[in-house]
C-alpha atoms as a PDB file:
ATOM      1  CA  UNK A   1     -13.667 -15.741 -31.395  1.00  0.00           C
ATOM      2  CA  UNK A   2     -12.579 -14.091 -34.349  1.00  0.00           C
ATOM      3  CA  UNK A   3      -8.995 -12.209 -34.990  1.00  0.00           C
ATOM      4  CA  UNK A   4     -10.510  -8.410 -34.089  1.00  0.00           C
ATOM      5  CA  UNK A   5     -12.234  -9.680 -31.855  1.00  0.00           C
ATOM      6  CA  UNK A   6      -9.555 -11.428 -29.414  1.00  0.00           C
ATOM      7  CA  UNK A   7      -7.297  -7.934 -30.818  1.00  0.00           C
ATOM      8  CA  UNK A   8     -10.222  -5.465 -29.059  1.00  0.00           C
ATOM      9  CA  UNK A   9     -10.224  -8.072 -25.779  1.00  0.00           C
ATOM     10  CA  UNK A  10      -6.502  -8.206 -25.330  1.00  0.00           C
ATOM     11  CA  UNK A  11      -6.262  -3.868 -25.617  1.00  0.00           C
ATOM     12  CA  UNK A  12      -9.221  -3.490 -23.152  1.00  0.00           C
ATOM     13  CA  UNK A  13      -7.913  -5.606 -20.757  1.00  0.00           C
ATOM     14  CA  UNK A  14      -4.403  -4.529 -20.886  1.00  0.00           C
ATOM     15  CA  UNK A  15      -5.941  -0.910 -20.560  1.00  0.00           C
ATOM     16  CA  UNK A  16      -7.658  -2.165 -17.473  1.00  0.00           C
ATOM     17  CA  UNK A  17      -4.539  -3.671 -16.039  1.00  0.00           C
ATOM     18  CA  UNK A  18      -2.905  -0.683 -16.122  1.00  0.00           C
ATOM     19  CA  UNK A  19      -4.910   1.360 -14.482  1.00  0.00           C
ATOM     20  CA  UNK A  20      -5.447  -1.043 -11.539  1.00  0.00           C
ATOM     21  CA  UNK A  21      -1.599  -0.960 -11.943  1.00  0.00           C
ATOM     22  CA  UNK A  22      -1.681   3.091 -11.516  1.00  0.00           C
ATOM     23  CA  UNK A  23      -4.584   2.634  -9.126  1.00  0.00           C
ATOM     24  CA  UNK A  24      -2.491   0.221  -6.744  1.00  0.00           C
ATOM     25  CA  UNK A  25       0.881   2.722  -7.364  1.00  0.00           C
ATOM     26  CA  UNK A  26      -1.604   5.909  -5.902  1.00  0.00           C
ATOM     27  CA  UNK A  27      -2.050   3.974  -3.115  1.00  0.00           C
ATOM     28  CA  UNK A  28       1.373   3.349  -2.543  1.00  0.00           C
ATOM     29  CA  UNK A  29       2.404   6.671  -2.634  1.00  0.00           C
ATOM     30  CA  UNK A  30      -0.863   7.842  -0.147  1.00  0.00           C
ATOM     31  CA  UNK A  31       0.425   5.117   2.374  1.00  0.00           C
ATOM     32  CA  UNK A  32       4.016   6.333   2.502  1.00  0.00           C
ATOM     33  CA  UNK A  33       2.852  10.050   3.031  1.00  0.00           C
ATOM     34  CA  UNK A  34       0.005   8.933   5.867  1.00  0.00           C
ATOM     35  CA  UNK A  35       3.050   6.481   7.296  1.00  0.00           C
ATOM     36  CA  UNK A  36       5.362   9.437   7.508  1.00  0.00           C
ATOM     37  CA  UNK A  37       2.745  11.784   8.617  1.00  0.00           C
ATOM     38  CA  UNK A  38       1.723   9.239  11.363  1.00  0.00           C
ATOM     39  CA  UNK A  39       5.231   9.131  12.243  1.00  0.00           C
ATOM     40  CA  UNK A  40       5.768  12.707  13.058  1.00  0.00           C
ATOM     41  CA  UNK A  41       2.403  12.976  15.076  1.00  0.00           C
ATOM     42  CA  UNK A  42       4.286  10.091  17.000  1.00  0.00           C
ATOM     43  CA  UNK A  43       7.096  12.148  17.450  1.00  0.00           C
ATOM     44  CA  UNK A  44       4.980  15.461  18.730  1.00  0.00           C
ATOM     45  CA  UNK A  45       3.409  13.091  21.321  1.00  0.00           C
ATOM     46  CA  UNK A  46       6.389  11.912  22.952  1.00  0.00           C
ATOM     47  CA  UNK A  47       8.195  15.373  22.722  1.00  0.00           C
ATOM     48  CA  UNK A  48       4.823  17.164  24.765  1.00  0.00           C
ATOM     49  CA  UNK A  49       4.912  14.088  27.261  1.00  0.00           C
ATOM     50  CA  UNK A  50       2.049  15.232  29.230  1.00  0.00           C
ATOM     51  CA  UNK A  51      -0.813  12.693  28.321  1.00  0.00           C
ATOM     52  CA  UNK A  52      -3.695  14.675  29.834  1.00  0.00           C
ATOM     53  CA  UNK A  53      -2.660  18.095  27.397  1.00  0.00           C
ATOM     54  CA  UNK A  54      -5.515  19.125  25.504  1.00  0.00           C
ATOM     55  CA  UNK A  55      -3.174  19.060  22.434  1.00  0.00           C
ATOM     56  CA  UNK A  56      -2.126  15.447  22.772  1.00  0.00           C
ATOM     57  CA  UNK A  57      -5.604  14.277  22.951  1.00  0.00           C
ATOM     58  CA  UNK A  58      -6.227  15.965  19.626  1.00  0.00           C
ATOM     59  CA  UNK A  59      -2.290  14.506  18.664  1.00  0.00           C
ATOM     60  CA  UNK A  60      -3.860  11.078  19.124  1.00  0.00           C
ATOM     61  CA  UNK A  61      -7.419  11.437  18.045  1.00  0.00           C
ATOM     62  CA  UNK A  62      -6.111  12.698  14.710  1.00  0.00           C
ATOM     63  CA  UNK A  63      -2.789   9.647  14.777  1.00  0.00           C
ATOM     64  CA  UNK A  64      -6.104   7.445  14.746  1.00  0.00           C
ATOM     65  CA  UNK A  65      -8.189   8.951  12.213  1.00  0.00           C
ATOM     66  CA  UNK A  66      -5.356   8.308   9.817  1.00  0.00           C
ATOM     67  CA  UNK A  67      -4.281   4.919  11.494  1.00  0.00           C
ATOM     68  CA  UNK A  68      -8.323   4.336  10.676  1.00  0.00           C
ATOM     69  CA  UNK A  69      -7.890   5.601   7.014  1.00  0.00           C
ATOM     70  CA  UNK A  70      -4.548   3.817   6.281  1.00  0.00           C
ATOM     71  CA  UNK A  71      -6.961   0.601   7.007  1.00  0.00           C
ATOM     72  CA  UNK A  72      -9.427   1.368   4.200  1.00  0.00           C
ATOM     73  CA  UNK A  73      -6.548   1.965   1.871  1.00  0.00           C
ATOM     74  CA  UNK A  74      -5.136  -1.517   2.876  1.00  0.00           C
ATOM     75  CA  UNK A  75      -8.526  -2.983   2.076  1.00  0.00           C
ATOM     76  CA  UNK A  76      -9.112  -0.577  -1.570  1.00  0.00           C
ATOM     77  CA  UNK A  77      -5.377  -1.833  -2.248  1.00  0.00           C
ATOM     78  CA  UNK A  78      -5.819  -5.688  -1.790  1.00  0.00           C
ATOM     79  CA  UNK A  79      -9.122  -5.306  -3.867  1.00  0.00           C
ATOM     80  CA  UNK A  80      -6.929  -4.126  -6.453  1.00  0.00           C
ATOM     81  CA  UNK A  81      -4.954  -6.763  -6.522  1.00  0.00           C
ATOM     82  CA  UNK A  82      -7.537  -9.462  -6.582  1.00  0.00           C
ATOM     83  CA  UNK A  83      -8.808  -7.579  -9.950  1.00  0.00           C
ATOM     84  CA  UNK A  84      -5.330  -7.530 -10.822  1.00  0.00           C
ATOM     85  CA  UNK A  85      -4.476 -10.981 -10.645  1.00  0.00           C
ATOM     86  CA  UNK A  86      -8.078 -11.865 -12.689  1.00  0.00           C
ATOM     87  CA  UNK A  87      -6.897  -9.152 -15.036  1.00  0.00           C
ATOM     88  CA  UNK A  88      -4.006 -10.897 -16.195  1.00  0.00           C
ATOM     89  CA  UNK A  89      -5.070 -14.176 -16.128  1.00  0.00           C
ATOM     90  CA  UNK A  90      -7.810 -13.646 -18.520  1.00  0.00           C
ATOM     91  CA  UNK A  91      -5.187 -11.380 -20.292  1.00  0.00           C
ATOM     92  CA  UNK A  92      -3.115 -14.446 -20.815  1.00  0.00           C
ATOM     93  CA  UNK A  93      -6.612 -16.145 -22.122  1.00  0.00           C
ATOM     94  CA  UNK A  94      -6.813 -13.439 -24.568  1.00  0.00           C
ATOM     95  CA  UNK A  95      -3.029 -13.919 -25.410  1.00  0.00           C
ATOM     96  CA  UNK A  96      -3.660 -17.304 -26.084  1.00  0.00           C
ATOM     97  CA  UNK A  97      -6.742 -16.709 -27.786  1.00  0.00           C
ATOM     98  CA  UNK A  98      -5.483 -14.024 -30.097  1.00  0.00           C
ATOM     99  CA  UNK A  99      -2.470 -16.635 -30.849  1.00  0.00           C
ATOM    100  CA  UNK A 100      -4.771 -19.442 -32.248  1.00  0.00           C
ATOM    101  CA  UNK A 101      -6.426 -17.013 -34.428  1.00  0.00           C
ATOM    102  CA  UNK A 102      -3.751 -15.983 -35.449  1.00  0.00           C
ATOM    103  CA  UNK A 103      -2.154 -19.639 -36.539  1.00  0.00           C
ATOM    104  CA  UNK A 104      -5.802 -20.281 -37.965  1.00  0.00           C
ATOM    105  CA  UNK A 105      -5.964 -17.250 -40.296  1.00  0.00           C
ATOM    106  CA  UNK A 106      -2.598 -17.969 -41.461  1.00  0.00           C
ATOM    107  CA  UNK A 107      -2.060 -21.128 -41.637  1.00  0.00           C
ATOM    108  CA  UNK A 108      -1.778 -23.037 -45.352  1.00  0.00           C
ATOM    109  CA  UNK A 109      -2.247 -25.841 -46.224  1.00  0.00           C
ATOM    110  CA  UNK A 110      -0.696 -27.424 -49.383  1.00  0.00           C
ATOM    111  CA  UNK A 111      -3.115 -29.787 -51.100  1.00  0.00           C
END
């Protein structure tokens, strides 16, 4: 691979690292607003008491919903990862890569 060519590889790919790195950071910041929000629907359940209210039935039904939805951001988050840890690893490739072109287009040799 030439010199531009390793260049172009290593800026894509550091591109894409960081936004799975912003992607992953969203995430974090959805699942400590749906933990805290969780935790206060908690809270509103044990302060009403009375199980069989119409009001904590729809306390719990929506304490699941997002229970339910912090799941699927568990699962979106460790699929970021996984691309994240290819990411870099080829990212290193293209380090190394870009490094040997490097030595080989300036490299000279006395003779």
């Amino acid at each position: 691979m030439g010199f531009l060519i390793s260049f172009n590889r290593k800026m894509y790919l550091t591109n894409y690292v960081n936004q799975l790195e912003t992607r992953i950071n969203d995430i974090t910041t959805q699942k400590l607003n749906l933990t805290d929000t969780i935790t206060q629907l908690a809270s509103q359940i044990s302060d009403i008491g009375n199980t069989d209210s119409p009001a904590v039935k729809k306390l719990e039904a929506r304490k699941v919903e997002l229970e339910n939805f912090e799941k699927q951001l568990d699962l979106r988050m460790q699929k970021y990862q996984t691309q994240l840890q290819a990411a870099n690893t080829e990212l290193q490739s293209a380090d190394q890569m870009l490094e040997q072109n490097l030595q080989r287009s300036f490299s000279y040799k006395a003779g």
